[in-house]
N, C-alpha and C. Protein backbone atom coordinates (compact mmCIF):
# COMPACT_ATOMS: atom_id res chain seq x y z
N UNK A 1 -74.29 130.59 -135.31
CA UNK A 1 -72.96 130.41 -134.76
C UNK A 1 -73.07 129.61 -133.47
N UNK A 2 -72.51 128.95 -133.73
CA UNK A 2 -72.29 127.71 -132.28
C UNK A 2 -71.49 128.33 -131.35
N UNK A 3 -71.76 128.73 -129.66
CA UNK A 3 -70.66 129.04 -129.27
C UNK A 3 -70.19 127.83 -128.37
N UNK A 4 -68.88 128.13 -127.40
CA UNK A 4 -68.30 127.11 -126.87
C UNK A 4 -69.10 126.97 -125.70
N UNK A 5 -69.68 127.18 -124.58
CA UNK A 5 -70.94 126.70 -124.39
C UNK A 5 -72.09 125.80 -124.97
N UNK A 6 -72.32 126.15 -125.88
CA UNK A 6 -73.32 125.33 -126.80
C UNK A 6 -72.99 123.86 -127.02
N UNK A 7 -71.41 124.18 -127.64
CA UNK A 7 -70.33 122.79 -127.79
C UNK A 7 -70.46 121.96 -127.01
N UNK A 8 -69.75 122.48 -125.62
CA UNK A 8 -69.80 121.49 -124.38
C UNK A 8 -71.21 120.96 -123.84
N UNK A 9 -72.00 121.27 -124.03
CA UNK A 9 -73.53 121.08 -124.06
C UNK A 9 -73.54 119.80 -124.51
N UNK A 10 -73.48 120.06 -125.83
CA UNK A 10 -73.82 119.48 -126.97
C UNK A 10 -72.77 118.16 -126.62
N UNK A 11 -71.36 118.35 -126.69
CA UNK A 11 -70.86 117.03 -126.31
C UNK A 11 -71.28 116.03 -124.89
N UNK A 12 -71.66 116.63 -124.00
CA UNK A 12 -72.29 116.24 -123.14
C UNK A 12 -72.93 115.52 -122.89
N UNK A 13 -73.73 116.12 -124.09
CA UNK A 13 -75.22 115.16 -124.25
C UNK A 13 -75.45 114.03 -125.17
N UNK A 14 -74.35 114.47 -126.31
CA UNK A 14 -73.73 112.90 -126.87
C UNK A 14 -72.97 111.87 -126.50
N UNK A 15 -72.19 112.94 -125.53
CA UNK A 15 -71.30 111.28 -124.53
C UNK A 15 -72.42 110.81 -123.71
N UNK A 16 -73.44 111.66 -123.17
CA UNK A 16 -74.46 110.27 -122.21
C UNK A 16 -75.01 109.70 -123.11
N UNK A 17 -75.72 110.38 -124.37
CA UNK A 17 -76.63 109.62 -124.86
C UNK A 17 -75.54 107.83 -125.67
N UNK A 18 -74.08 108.34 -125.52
CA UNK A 18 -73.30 107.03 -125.92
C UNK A 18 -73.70 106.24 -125.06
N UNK A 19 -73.10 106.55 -123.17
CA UNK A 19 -72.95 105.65 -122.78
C UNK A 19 -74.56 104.96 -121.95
N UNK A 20 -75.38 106.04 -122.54
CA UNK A 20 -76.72 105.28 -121.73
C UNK A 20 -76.95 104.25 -122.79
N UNK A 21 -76.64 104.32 -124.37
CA UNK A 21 -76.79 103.75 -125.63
C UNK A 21 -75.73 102.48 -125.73
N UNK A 22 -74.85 102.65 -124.72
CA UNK A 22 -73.81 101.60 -124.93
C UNK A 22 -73.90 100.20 -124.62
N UNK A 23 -74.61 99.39 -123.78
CA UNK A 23 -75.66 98.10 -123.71
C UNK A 23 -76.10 97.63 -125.42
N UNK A 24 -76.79 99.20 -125.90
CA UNK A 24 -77.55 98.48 -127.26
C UNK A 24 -76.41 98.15 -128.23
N UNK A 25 -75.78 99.12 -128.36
CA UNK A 25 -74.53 99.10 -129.34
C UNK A 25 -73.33 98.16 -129.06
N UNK A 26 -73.43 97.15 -127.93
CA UNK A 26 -72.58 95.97 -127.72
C UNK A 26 -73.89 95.26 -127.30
N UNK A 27 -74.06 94.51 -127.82
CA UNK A 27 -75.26 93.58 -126.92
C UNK A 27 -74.57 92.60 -126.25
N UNK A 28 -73.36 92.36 -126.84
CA UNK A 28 -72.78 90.57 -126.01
C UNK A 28 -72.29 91.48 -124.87
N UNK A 29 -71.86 92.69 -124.70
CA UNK A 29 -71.28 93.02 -123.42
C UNK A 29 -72.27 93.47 -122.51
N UNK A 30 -73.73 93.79 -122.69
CA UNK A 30 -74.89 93.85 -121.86
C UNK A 30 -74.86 92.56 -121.86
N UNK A 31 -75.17 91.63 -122.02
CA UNK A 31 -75.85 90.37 -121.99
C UNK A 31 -74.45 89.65 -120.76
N UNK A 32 -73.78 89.97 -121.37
CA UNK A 32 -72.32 89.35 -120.05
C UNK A 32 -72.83 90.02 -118.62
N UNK A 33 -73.30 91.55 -118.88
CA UNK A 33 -73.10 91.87 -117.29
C UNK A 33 -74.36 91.82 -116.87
N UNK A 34 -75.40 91.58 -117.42
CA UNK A 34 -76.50 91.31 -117.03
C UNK A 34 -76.79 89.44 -116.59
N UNK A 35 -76.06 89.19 -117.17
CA UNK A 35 -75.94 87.72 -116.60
C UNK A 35 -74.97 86.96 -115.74
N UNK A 36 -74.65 87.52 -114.44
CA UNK A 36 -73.64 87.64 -113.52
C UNK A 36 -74.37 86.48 -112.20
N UNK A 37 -75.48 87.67 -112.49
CA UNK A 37 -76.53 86.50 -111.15
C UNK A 37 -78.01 86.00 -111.75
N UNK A 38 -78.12 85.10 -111.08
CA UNK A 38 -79.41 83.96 -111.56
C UNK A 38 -80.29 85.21 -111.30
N UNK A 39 -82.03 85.52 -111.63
CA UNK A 39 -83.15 85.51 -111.58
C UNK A 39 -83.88 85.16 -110.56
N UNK A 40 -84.83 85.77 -109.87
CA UNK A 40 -85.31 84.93 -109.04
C UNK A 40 -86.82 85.11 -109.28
N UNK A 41 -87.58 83.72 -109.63
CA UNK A 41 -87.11 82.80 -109.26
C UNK A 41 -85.86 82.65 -110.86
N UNK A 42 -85.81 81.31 -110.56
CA UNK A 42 -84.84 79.90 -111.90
C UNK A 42 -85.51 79.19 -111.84
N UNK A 43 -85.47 78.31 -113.04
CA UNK A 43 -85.74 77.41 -113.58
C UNK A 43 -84.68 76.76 -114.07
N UNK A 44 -84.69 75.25 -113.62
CA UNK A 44 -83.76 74.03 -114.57
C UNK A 44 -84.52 72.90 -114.43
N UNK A 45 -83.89 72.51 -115.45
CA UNK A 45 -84.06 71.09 -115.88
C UNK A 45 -83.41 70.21 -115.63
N UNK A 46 -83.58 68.87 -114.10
CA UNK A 46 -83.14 67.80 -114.45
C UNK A 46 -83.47 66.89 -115.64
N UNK A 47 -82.30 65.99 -115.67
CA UNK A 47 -82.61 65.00 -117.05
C UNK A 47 -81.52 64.32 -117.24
N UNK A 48 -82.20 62.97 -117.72
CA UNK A 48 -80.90 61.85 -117.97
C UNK A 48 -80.88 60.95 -117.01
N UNK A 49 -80.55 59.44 -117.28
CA UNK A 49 -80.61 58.82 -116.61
C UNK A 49 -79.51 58.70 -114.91
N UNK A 50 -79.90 58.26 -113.67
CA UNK A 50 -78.95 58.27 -112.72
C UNK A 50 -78.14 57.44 -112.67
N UNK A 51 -76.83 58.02 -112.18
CA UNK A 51 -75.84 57.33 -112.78
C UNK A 51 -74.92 57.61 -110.86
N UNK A 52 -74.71 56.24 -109.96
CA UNK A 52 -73.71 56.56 -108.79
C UNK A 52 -72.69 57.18 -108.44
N UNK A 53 -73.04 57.81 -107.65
CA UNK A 53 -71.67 58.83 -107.47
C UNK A 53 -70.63 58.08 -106.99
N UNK A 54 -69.17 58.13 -107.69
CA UNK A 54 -68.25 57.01 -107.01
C UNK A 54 -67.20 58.23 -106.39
N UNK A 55 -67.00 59.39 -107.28
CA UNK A 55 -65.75 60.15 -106.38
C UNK A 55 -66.71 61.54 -106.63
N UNK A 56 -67.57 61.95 -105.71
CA UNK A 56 -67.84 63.41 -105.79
C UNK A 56 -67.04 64.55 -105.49
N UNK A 57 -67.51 65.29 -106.00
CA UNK A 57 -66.28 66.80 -105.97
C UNK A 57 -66.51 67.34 -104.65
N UNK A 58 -65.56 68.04 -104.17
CA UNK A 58 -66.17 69.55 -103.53
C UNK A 58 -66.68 70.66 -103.96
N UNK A 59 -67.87 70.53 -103.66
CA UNK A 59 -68.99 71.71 -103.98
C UNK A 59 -69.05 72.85 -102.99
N UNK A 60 -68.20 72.71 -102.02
CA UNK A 60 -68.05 73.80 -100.52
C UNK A 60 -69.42 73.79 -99.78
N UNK A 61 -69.66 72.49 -99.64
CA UNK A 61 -70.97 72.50 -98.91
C UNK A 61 -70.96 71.49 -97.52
N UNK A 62 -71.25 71.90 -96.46
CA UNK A 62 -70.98 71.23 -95.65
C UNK A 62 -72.42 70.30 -95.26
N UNK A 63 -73.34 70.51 -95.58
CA UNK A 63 -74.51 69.97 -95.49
C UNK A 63 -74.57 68.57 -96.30
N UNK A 64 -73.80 68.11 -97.53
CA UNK A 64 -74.00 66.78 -98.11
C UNK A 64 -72.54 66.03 -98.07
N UNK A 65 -72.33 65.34 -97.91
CA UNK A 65 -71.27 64.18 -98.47
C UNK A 65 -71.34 63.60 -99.64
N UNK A 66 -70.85 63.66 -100.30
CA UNK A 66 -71.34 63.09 -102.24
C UNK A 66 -70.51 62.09 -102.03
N UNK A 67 -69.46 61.43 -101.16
CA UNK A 67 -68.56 60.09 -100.85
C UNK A 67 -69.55 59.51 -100.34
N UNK A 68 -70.22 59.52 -99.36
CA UNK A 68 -70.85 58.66 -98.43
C UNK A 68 -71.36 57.17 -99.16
N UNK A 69 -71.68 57.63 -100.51
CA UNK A 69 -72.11 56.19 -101.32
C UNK A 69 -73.78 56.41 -101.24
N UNK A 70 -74.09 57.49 -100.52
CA UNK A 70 -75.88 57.24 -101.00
C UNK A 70 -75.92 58.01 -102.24
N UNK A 71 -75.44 58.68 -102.86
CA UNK A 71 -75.68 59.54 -104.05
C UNK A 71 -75.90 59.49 -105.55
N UNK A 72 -76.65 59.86 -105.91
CA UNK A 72 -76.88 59.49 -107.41
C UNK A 72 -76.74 60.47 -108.67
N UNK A 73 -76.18 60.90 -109.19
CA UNK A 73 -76.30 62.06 -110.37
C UNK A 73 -77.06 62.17 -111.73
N UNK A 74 -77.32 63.10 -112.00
CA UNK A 74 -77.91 63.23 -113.43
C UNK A 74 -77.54 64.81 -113.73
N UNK A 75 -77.65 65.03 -115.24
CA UNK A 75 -77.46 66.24 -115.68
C UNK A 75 -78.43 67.43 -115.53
N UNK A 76 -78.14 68.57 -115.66
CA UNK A 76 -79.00 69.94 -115.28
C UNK A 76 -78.66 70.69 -116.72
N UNK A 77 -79.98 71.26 -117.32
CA UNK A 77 -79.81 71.88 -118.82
C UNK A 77 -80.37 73.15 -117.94
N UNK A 78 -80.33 74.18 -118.65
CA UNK A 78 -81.27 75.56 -118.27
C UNK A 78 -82.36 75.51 -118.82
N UNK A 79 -83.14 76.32 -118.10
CA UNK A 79 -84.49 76.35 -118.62
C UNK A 79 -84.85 78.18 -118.87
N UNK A 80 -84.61 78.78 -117.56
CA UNK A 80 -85.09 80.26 -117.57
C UNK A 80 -84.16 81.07 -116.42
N UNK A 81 -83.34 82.03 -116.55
CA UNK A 81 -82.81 82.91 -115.36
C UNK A 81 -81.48 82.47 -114.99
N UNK A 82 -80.80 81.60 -115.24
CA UNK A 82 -79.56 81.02 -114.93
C UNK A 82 -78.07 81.56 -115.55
N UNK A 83 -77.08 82.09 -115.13
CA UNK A 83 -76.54 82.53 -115.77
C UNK A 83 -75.42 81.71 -116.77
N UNK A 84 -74.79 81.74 -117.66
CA UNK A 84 -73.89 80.93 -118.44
C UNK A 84 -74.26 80.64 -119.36
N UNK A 85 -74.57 79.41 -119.98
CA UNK A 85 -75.17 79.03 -121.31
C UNK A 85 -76.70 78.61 -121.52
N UNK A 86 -77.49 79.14 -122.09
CA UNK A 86 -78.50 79.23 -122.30
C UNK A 86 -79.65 78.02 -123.28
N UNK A 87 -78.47 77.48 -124.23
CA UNK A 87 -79.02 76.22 -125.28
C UNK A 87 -79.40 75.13 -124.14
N UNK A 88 -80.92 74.98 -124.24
CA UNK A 88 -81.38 74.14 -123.80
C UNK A 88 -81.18 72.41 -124.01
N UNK A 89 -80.44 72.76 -124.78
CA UNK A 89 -79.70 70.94 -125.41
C UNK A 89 -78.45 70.77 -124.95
N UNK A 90 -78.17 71.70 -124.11
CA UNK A 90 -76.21 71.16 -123.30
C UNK A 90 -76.65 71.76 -122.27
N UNK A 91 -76.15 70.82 -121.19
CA UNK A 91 -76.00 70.50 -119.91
C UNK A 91 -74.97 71.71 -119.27
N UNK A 92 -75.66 72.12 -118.28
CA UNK A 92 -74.67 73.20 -117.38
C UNK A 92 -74.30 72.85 -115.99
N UNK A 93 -74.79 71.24 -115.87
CA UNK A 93 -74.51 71.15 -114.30
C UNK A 93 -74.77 69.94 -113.93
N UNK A 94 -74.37 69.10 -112.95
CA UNK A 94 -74.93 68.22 -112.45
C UNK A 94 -75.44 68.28 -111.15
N UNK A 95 -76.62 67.54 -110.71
CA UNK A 95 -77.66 67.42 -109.70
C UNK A 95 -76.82 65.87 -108.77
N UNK A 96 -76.96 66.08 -107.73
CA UNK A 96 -77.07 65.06 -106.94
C UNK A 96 -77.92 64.53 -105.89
N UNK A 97 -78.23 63.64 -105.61
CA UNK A 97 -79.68 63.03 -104.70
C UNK A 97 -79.51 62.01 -104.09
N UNK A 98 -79.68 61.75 -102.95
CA UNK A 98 -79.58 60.45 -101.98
C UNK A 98 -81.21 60.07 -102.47
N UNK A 99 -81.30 59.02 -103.11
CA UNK A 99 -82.46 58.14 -104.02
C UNK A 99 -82.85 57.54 -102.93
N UNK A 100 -82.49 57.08 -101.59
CA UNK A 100 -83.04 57.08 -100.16
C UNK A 100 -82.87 58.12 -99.18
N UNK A 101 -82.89 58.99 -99.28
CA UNK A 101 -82.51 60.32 -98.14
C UNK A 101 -83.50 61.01 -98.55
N UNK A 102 -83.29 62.21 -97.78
CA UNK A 102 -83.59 63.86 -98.25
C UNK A 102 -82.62 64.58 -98.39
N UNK A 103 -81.80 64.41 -98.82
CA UNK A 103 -80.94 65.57 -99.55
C UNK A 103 -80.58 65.66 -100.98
N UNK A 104 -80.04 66.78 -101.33
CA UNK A 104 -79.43 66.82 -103.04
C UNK A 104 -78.99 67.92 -102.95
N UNK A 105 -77.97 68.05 -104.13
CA UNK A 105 -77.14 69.35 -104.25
C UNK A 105 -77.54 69.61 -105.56
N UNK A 106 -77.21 70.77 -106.05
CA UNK A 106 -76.67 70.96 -108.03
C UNK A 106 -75.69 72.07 -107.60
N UNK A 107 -74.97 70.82 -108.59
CA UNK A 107 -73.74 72.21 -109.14
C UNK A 107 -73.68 73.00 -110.39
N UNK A 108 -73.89 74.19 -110.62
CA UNK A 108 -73.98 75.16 -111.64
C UNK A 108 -73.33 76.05 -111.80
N UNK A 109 -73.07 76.74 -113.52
CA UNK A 109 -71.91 78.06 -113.28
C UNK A 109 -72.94 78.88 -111.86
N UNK A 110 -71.32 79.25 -111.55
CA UNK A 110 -71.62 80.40 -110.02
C UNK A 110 -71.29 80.12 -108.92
N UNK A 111 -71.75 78.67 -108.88
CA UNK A 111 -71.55 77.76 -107.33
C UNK A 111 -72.34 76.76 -107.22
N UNK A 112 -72.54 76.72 -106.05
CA UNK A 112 -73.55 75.32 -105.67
C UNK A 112 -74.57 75.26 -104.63
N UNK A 113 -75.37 74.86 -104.49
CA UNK A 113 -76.47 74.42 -102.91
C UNK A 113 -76.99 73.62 -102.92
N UNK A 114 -77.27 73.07 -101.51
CA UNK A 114 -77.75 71.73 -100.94
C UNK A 114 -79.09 72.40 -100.80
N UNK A 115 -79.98 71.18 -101.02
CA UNK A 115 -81.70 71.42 -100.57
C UNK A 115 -82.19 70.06 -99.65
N UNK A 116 -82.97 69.89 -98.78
CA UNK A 116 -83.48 69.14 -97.98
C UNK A 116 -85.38 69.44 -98.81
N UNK A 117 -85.08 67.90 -99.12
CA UNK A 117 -86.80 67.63 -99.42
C UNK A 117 -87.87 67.73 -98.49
N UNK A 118 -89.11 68.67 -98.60
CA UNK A 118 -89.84 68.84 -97.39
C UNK A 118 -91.08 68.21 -97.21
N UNK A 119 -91.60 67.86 -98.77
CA UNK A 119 -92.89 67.46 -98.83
C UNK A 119 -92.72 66.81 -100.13
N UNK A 120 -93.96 65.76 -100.38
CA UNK A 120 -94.48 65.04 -101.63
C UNK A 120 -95.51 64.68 -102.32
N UNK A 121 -96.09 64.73 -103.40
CA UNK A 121 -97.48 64.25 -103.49
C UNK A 121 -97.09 63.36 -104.74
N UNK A 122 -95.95 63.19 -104.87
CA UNK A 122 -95.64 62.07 -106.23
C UNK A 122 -96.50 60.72 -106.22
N UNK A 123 -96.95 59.93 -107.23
CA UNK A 123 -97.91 59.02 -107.32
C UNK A 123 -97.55 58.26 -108.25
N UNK A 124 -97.84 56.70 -107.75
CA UNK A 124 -97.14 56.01 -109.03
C UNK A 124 -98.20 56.00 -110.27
N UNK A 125 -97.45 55.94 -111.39
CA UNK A 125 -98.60 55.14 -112.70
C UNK A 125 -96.96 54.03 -113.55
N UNK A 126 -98.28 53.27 -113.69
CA UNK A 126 -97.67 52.20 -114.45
C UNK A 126 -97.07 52.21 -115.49
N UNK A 127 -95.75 52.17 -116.12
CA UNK A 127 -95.35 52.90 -117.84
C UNK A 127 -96.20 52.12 -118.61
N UNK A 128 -96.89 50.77 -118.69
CA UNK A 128 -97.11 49.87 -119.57
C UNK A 128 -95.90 49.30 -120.09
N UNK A 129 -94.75 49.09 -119.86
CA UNK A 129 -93.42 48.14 -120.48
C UNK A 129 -92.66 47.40 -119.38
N UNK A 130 -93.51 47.38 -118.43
CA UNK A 130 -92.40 46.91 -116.82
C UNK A 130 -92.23 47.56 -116.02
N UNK A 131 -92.44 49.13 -116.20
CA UNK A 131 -91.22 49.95 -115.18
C UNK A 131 -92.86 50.88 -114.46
N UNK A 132 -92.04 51.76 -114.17
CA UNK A 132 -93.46 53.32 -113.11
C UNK A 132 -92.79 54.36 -113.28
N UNK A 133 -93.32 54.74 -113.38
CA UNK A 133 -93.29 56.57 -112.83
C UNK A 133 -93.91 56.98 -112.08
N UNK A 134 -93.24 57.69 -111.26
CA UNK A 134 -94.00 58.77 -110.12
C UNK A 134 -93.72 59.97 -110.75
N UNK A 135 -94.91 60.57 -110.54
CA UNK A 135 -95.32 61.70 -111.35
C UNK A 135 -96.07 62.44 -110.33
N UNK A 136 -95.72 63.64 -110.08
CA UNK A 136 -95.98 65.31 -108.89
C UNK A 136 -95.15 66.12 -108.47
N UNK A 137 -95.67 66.65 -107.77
CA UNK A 137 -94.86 67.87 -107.34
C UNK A 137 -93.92 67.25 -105.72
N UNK A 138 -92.58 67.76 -105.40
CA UNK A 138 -91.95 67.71 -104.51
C UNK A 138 -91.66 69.49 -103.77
N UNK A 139 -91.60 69.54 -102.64
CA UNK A 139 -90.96 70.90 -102.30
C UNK A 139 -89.51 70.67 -101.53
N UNK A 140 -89.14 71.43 -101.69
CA UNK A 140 -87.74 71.34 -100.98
C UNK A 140 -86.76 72.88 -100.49
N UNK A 141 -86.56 72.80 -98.99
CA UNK A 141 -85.90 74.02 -98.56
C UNK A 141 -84.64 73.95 -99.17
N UNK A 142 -83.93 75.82 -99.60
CA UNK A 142 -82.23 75.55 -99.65
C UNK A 142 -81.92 75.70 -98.45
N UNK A 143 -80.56 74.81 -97.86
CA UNK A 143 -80.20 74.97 -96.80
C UNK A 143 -78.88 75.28 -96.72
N UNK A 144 -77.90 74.95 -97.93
CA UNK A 144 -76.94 76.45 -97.99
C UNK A 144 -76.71 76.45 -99.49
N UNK A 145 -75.71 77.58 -99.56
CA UNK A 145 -75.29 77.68 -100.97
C UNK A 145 -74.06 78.55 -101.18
N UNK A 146 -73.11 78.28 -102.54
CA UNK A 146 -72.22 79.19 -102.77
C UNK A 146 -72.32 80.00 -103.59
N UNK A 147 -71.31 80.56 -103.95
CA UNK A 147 -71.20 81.76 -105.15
C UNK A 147 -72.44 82.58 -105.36
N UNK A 148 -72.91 82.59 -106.42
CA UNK A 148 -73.95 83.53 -106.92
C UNK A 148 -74.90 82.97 -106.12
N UNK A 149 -75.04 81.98 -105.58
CA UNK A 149 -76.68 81.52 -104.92
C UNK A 149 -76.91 81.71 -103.51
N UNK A 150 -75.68 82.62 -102.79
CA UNK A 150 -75.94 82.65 -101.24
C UNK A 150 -76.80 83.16 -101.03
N UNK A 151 -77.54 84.16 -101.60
CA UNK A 151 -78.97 84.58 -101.27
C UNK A 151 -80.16 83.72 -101.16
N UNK A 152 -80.30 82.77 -101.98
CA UNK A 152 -81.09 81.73 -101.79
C UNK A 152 -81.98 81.08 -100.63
N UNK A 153 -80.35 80.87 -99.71
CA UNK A 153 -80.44 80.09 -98.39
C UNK A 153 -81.65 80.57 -98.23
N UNK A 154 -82.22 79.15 -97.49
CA UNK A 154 -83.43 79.57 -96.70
C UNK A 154 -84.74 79.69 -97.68
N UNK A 155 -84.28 79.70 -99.16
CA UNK A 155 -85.51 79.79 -100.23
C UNK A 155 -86.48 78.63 -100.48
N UNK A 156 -86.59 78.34 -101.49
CA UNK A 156 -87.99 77.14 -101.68
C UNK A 156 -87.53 76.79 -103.27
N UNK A 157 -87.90 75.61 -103.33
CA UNK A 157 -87.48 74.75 -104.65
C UNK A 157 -88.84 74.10 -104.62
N UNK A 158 -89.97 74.12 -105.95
CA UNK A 158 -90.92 73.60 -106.17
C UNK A 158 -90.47 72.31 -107.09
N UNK A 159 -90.71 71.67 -107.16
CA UNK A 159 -89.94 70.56 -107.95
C UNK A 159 -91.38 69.76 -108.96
N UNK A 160 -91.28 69.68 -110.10
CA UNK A 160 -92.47 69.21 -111.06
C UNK A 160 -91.98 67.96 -111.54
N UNK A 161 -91.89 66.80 -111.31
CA UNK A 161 -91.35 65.64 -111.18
C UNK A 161 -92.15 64.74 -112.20
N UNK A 162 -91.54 64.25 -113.37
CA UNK A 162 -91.66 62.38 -113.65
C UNK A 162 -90.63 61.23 -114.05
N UNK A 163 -90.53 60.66 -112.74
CA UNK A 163 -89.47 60.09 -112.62
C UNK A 163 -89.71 59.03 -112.68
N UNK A 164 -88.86 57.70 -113.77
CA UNK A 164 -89.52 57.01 -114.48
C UNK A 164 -88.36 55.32 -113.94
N UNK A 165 -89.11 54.70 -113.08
CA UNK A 165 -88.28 53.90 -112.97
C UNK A 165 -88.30 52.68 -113.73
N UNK A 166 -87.23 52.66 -114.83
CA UNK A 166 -87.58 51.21 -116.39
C UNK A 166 -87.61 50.37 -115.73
N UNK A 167 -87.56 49.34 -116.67
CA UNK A 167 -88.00 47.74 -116.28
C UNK A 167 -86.60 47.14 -116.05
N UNK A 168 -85.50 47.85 -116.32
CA UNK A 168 -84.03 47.29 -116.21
C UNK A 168 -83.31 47.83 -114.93
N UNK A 169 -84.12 48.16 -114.25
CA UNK A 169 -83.48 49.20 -112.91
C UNK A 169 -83.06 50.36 -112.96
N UNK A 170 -82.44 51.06 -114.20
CA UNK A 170 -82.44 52.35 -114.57
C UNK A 170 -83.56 53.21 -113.91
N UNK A 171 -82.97 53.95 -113.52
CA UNK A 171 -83.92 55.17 -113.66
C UNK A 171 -83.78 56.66 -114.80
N UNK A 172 -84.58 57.43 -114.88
CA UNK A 172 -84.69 57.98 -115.87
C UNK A 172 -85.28 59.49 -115.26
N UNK A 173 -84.55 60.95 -115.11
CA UNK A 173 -85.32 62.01 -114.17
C UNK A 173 -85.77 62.72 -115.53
N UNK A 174 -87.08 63.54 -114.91
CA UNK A 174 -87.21 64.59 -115.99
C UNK A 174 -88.03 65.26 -114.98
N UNK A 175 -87.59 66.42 -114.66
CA UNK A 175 -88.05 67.37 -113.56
C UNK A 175 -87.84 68.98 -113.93
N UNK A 176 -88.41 69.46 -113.70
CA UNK A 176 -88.29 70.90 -113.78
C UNK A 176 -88.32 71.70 -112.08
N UNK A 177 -87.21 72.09 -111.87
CA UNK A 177 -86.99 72.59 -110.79
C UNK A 177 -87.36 74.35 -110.36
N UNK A 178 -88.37 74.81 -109.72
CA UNK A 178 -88.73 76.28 -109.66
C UNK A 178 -88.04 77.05 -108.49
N UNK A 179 -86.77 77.17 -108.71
CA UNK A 179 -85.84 78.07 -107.54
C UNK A 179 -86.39 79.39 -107.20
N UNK A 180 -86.46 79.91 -105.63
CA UNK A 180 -86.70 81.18 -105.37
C UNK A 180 -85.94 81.24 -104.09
N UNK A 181 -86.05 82.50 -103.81
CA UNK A 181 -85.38 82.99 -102.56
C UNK A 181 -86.20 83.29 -102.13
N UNK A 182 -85.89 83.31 -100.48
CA UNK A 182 -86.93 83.44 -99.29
C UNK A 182 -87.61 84.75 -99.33
């Protein structure tokens, strides 16, 4: 005989074991709230050829000007830790870079941040068709950021670089970017 004690027990322990169980039994609704904020570190992928910035957005960053006319863009795919879309074959963002400066931004779901380039060991090699690549590593401080990335500030961006300048003036990025916080 079950008594009513026993019951309430017993329901008790099936409503936690629901809601500790409730992540597995919706996975798209774990996977939504678990993917709110980036990873630390991230990983992305620049890629695609640069293309001039003629009207940049506001990214709420007071550290770059994307008008000024030094700026250059290319696309950002995910690689690892980023929140939003995950298919490594569509683009979640665009990167921007003064191709004579030290600065760059990316904008991504969440928000945005500026980084100041700190160091380089990039090296040219010759493509064999006309053009070069510099090929190494870059580092670069964040120096601010919005939305999901204000923690960042102040973090480190390892940057794995081969950047391929053709024989037609194009350039061409393919970089893998290693985001962390300080």
């Amino acid at each position: 005989m079950i008594t009513d004690r026993a019951m309430i027990n017993r329901r008790t322990a099936i409503g936690g074991a629901l809601v500790a169980l409730s992540p597995l039994a919706f996975p798209g609704r774990a996977m939504a709230q678990g993917k709110t904020k980036p990873s630390d570190p991230f990983v992305l992928l620049l890629k695609g050829l640069y293309q001039p910035v003629v009207h940049g957005p506001n990214l709420g960053l007071s550290v770059v000007d994307l008008n000024d006319g030094t700026y250059s863009k290319t696309k950002i795919y995910p690689v690892r830790g980023i929140p939003g879309n995950t298919n490594p074959h569509k683009a979640i963002g665009t990167f921007y870079v003064q191709l004579n400066g030290d600065l760059c931004a990316y904008h991504v779901p969440g928000g945005s941040f500026a980084m100041r380039f700190t160091s380089s060991d990039l090296v040219p090699v010759d493509d064999g068709n006309g053009g070069q690549f510099l090929e190494g590593t870059e580092e670069l401080t964040i120096l601010e950021a919005t939305g999901i990335y204000r923690s960042f500030v102040g973090g480190h961006n390892h940057m794995v670089d081969k950047l391929h300048f053709l024989a037609s003036g194009d350039i061409d990025e393919y970089c893998f970017c290693n985001i962390s916080r300080p």
